[in-house]
Protein backbone atom coordinates (compact mmCIF):
# COMPACT_ATOMS: atom_id res chain seq x y z
CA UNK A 1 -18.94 -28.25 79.40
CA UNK A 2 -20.80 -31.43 80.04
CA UNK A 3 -23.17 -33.54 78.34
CA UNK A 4 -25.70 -34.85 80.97
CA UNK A 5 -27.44 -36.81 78.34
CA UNK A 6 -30.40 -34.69 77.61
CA UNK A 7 -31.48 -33.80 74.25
CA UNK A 8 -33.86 -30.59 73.07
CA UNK A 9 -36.98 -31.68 71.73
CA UNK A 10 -37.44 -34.89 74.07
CA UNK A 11 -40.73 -35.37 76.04
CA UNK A 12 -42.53 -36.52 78.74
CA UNK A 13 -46.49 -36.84 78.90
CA UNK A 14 -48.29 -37.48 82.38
CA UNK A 15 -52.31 -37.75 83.11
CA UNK A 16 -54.41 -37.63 85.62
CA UNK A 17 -58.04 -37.19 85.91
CA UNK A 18 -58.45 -34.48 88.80
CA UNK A 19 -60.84 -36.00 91.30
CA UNK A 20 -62.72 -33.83 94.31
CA UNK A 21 -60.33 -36.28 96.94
CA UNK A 22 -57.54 -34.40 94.81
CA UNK A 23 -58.96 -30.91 95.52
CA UNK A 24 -59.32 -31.80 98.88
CA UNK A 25 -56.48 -33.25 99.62
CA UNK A 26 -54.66 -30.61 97.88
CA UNK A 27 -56.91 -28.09 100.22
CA UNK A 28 -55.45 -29.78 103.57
CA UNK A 29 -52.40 -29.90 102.74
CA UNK A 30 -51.45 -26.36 101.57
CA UNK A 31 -54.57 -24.54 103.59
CA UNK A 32 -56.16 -23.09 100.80
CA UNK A 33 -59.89 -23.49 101.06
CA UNK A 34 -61.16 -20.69 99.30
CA UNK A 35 -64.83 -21.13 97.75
CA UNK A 36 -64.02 -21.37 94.51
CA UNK A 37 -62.10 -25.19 95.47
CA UNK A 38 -64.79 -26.04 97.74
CA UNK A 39 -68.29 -24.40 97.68
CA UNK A 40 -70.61 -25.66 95.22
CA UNK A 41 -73.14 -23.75 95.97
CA UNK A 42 -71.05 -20.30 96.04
CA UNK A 43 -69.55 -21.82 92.74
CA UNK A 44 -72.90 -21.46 91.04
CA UNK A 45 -73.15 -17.86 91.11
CA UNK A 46 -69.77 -17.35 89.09
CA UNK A 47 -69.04 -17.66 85.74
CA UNK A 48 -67.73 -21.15 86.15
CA UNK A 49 -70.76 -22.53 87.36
CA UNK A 50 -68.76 -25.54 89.86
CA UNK A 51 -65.97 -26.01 91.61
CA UNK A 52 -62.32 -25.57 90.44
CA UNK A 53 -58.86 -27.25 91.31
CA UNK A 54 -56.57 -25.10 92.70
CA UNK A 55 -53.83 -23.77 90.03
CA UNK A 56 -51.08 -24.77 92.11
CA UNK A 57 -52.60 -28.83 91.94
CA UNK A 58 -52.20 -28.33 88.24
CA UNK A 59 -48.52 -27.18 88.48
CA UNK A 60 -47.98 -29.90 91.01
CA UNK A 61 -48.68 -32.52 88.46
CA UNK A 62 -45.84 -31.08 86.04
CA UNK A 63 -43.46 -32.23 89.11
CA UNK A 64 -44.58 -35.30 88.31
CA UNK A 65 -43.81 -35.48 84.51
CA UNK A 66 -40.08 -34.16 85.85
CA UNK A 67 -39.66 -37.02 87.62
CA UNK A 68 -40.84 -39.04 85.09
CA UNK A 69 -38.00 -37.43 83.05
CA UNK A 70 -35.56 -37.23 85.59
CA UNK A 71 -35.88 -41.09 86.26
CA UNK A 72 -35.55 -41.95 82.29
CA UNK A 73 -32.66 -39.97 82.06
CA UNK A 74 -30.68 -41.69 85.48
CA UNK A 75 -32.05 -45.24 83.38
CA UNK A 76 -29.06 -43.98 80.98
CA UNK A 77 -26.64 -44.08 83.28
CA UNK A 78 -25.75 -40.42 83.51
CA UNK A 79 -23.80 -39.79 86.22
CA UNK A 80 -25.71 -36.81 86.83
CA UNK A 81 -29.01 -36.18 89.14
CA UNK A 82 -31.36 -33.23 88.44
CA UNK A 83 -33.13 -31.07 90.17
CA UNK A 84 -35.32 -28.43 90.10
CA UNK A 85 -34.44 -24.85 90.26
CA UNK A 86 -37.76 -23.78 89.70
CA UNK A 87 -40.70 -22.38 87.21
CA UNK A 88 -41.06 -19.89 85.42
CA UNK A 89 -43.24 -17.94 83.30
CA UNK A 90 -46.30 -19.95 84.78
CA UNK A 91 -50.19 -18.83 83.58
CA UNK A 92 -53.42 -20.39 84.21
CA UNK A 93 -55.50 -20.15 80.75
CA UNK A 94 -58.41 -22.11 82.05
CA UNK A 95 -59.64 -24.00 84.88
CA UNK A 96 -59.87 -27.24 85.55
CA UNK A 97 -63.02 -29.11 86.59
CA UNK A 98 -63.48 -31.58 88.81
CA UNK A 99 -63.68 -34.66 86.75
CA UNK A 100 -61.17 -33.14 84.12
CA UNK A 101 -58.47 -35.51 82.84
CA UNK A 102 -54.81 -33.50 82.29
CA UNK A 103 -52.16 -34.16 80.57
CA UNK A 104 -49.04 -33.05 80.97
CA UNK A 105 -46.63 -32.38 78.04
CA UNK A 106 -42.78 -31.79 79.68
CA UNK A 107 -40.58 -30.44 76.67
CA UNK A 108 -37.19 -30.04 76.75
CA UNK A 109 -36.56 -26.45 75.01
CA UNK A 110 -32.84 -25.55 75.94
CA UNK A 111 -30.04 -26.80 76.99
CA UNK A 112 -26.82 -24.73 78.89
CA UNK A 113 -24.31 -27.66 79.60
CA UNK A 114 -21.97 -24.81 80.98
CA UNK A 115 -24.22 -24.24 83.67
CA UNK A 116 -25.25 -28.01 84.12
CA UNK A 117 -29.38 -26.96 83.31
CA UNK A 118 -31.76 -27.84 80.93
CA UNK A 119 -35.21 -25.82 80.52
CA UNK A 120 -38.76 -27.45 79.30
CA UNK A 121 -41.79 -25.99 78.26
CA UNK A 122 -45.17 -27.53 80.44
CA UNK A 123 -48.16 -27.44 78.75
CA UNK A 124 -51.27 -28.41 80.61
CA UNK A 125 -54.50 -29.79 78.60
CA UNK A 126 -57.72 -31.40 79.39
CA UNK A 127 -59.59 -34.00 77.84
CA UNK A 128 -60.89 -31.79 75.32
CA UNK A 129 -57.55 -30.49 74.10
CA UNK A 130 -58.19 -27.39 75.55
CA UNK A 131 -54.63 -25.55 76.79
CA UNK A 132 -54.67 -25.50 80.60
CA UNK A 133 -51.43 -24.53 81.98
CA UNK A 134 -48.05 -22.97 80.32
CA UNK A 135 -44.52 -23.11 82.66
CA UNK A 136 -41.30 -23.33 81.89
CA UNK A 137 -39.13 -25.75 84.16
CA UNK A 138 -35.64 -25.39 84.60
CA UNK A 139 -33.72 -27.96 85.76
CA UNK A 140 -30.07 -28.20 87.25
CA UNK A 141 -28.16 -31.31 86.98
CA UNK A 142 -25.40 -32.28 89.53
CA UNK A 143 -22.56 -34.83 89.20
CA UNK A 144 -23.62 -37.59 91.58
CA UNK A 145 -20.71 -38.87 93.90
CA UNK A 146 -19.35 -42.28 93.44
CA UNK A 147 -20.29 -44.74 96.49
CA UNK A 148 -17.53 -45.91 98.63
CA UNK A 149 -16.18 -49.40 98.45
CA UNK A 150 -17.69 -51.42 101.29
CA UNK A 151 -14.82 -51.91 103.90
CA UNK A 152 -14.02 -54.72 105.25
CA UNK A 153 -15.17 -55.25 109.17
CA UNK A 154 -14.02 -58.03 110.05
CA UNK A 155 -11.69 -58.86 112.57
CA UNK A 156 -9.43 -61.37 112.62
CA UNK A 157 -8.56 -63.37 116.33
């Protein structure tokens, strides 16, 4: 077993206020321009009443609380590096607005040193305090290999 210097219970927070640049952005990138991202108008008629980011954009933003965790846990000098095996147990609970300001909590909830992972809980929330997003993250951590000594190149005449 190894200890890749993670402990349960440590967090990460990360926020962002979701701007329509985001949405759209987001839209280019991954194709998805369904109404409900960016038609205003058609937005009106629906329960919502505007626009909404794309569930995905939220999730995307949990990456970046990883990293954030990721990077404070290489700061230790662990000579592992993590990365991501993937999410799970991911659910939309409401949407977020353009304008909306989420946070990301990234908890560490488990760890399985035999199989080098660690698994957080996400929760998404808006300005309000109103739960967004749930996801659980599981990470794997690798043994990083140990850089060669510089050789010497020089040639002597």
């Amino acid at each position: 077993m190894i200890d890749f210097g993670v402990s349960v219970g440590e967090t990460v927070t990360f926020s962002k206020t979701v701007s329509e640049s985001d949405v759209y952005l987001f839209a280019g990138i991954t194709g998805d321009f369904f109404p409900n991202h960016v038609d205003e108008e058609f937005m009106k008629s629906t329960p919502y009443g505007r626009r909404i980011a794309h569930g995905v954009l939220t999730l995307a933003l949990s990456s970046t609380a990883s990293s954030i965790f990721a990077s404070r846990i290489q700061e230790r000098g662990t000579p592992y590096q993590a990365v991501s095996l993937g999410y799970d147990r991911v659910r939309f609970l409401k949407p977020v607005f353009f304008g909306d300001t989420v946070t990301i909590r990234y908890t560490v909830a488990e760890l399985d040193p035999a199989k080098a992972r660690s698994v957080s809980q996400i929760e998404a929330v808006n300005q309000h305090g109103e739960l967004l997003m749930v996801a659980q993250h599981i990470l794997k951590w690798l043994e990083r290999r140990e850089e060669e000594e510089p050789t010497d190149r020089t040639e002597s005449h």
